[in-house]
N, C-alpha and C. Protein backbone atom coordinates (compact mmCIF):
# COMPACT_ATOMS: atom_id res chain seq x y z
N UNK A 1 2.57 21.05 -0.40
CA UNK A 1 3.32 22.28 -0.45
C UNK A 1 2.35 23.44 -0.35
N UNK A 2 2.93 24.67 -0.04
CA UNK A 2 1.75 25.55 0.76
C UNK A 2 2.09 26.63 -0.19
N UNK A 3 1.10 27.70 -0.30
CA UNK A 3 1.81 29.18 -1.17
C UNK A 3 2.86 29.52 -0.46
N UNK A 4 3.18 29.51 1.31
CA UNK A 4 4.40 30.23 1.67
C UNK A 4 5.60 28.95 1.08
N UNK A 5 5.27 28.32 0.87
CA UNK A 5 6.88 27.80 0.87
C UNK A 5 7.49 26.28 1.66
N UNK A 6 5.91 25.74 2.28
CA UNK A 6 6.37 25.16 3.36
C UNK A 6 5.75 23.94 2.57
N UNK A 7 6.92 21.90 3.47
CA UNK A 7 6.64 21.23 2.82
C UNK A 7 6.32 20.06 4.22
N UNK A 8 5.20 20.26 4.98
CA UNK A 8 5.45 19.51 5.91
C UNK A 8 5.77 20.48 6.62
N UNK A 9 6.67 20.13 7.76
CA UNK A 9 7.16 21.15 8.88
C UNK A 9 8.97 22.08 7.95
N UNK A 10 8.70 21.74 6.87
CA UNK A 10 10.26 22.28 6.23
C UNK A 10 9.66 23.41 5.60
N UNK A 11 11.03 24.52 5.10
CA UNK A 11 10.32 25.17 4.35
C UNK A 11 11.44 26.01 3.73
N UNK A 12 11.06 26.25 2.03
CA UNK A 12 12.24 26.33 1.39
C UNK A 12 13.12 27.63 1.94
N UNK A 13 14.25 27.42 1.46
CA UNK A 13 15.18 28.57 2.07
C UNK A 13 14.90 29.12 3.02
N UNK A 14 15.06 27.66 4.03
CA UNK A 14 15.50 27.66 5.62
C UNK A 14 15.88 26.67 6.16
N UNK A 15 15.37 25.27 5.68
CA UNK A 15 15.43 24.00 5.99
C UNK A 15 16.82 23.92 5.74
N UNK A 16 16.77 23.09 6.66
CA UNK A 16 18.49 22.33 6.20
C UNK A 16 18.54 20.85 5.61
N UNK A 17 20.07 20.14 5.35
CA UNK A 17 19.80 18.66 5.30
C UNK A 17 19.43 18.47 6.61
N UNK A 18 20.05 18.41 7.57
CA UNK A 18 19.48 17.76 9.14
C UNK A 18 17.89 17.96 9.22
N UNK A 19 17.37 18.88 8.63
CA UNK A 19 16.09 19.26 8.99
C UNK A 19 15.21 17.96 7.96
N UNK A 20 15.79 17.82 6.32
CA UNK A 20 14.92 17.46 5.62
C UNK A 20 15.23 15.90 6.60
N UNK A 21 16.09 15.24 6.30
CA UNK A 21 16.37 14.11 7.22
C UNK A 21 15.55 13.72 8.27
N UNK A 22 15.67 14.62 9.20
CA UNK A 22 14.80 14.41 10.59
C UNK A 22 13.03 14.70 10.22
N UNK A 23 12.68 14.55 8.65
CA UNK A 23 11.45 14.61 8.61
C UNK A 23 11.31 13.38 7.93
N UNK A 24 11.82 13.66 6.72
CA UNK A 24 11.68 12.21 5.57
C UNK A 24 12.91 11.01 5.62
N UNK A 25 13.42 11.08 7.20
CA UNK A 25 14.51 9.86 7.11
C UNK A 25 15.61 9.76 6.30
N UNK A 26 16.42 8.80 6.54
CA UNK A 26 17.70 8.56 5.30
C UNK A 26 16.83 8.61 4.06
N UNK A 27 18.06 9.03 3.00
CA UNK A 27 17.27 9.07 1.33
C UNK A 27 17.98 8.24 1.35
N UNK A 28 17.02 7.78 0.07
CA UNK A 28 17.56 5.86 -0.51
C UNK A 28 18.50 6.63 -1.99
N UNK A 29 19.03 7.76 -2.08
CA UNK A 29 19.87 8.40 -3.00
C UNK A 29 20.33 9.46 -2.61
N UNK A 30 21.87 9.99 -2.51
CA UNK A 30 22.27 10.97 -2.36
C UNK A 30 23.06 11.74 -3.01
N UNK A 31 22.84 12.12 -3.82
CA UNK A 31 24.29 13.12 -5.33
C UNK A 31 24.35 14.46 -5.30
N UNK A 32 25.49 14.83 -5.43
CA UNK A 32 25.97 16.56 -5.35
C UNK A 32 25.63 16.44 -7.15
N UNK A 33 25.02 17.61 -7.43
CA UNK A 33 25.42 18.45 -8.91
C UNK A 33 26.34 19.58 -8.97
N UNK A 34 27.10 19.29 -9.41
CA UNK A 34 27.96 20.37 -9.83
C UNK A 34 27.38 21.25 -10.58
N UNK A 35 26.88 20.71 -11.80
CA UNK A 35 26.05 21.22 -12.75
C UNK A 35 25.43 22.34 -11.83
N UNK A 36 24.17 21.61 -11.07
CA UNK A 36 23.45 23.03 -10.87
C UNK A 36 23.37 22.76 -9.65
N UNK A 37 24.42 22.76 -9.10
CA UNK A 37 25.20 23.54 -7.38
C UNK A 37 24.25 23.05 -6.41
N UNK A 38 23.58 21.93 -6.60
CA UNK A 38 22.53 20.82 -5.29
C UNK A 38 23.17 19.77 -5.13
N UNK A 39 22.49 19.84 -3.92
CA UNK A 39 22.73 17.87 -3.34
C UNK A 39 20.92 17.83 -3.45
N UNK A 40 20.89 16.78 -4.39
CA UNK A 40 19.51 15.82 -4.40
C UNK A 40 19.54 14.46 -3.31
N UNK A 41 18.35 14.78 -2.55
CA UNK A 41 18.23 13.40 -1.66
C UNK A 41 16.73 13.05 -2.13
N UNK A 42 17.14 11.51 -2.60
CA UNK A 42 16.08 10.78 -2.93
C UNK A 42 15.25 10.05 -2.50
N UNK A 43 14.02 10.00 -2.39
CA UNK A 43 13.37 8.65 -1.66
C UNK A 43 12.21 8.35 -2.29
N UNK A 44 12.25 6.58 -2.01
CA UNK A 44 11.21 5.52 -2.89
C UNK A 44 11.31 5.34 -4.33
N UNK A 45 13.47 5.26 -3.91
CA UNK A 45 14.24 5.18 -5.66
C UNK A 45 14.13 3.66 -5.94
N UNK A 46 13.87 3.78 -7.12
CA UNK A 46 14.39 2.42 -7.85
C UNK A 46 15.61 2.82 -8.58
N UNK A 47 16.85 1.98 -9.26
CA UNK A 47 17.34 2.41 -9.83
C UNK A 47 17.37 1.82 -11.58
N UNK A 48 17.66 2.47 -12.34
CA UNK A 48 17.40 2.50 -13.35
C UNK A 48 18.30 2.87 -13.96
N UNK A 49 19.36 1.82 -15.13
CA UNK A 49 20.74 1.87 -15.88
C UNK A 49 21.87 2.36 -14.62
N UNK A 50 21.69 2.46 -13.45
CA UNK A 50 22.81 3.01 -12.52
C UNK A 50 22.31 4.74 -12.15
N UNK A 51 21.05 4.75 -12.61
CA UNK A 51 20.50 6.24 -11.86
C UNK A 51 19.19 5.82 -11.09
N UNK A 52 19.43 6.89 -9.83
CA UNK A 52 18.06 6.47 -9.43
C UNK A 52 16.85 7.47 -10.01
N UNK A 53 15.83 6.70 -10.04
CA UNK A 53 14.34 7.19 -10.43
C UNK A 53 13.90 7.31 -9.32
N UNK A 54 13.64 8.40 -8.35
CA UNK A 54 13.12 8.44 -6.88
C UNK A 54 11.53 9.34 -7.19
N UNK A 55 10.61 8.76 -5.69
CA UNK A 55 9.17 9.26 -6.10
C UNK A 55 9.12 10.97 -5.39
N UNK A 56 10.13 11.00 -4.42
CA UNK A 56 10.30 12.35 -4.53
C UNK A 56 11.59 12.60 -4.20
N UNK A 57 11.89 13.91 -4.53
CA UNK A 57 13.34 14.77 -4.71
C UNK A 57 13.15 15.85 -3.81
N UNK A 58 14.42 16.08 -2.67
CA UNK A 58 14.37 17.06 -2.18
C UNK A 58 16.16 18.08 -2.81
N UNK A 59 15.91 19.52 -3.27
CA UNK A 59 17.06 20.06 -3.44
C UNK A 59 17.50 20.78 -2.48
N UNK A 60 18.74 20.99 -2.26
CA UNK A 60 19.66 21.60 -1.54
C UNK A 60 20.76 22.12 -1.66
N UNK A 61 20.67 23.48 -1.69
CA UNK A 61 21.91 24.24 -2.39
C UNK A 61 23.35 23.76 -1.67
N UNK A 62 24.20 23.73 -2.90
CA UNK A 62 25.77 23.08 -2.08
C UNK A 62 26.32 24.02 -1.43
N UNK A 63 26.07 25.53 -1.59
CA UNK A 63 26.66 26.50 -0.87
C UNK A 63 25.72 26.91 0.44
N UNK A 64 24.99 27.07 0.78
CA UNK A 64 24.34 27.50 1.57
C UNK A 64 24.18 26.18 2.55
N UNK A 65 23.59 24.76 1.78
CA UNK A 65 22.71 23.72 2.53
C UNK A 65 21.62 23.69 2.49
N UNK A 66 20.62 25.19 1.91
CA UNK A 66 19.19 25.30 2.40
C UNK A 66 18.60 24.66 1.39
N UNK A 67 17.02 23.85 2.03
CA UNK A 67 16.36 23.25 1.13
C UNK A 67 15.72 24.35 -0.44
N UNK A 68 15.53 24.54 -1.38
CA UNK A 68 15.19 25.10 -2.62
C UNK A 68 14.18 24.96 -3.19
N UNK A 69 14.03 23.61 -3.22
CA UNK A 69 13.14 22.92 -4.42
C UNK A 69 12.74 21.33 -4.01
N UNK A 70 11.53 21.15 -3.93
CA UNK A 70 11.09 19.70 -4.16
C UNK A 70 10.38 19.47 -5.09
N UNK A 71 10.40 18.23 -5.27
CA UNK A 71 9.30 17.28 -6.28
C UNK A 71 8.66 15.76 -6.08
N UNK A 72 7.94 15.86 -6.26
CA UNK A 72 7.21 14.84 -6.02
C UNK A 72 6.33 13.92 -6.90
N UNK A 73 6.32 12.48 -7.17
CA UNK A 73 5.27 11.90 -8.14
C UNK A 73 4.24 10.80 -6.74
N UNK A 74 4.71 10.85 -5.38
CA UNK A 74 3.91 10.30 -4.66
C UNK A 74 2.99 10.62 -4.05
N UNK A 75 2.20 9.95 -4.15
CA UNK A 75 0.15 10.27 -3.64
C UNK A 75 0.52 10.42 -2.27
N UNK A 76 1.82 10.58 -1.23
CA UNK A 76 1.60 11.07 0.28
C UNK A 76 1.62 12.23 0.58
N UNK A 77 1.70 13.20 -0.34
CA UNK A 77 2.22 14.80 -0.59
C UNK A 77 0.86 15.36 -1.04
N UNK A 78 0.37 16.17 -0.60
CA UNK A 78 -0.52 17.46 -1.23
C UNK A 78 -0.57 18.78 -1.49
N UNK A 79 -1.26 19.22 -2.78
CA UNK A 79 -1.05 20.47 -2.77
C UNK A 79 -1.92 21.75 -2.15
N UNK A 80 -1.70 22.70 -2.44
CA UNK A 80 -2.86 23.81 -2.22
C UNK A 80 -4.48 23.22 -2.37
N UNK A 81 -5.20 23.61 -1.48
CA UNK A 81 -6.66 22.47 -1.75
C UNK A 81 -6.59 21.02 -1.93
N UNK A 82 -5.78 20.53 -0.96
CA UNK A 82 -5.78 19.35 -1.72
C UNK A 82 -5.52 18.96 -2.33
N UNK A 83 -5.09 18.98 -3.71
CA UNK A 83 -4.59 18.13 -4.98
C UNK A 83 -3.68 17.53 -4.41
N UNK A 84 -3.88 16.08 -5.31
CA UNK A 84 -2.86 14.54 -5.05
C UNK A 84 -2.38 14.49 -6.50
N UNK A 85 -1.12 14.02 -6.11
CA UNK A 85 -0.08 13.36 -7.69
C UNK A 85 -1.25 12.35 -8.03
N UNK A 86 -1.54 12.68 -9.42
CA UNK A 86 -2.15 11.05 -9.73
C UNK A 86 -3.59 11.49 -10.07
């Protein structure tokens, strides 16, 4: 993830789902929150009691579509300088 915003060729509040998709493939999890107004798409979920535990999370506002927020616990992602999960 970069200081502007960007995660890979995506970049928050602009990306779309089609966009995150056509980078990181089908998510192996897909759930709307009502709660807090995203669709989370998951990938490299296990699931756990009937939730998935995914190694990263991409958010996406339900009103708009645009990507928001990611997270990540997988060593394929880097940050500013370099830094790796882990």
């Amino acid at each position: 993830m970069t200081k502007s915003g960007r995660v890979g060729p995506l970049m928050l509040h602009r990306s779309t789902l089609t966009d995150v998709v056509g980078f990181a493939g089908q998510p192996d999890s897909e759930r709307d929150s009502a709660t807090y107004d995203v669709k989370e798409l998951g990938y490299g979920c296990k699931w756990i009691s009937g939730y998935p535990d995914c190694e990263t999370t991409f958010y996406l506002t339900l009103g708009s579509g645009t990507l928001i927020e990611f997270w990540t616990k997988s060593i394929h992602y880097t940050a500013l300088g370099g830094i790796r999960v882990g």
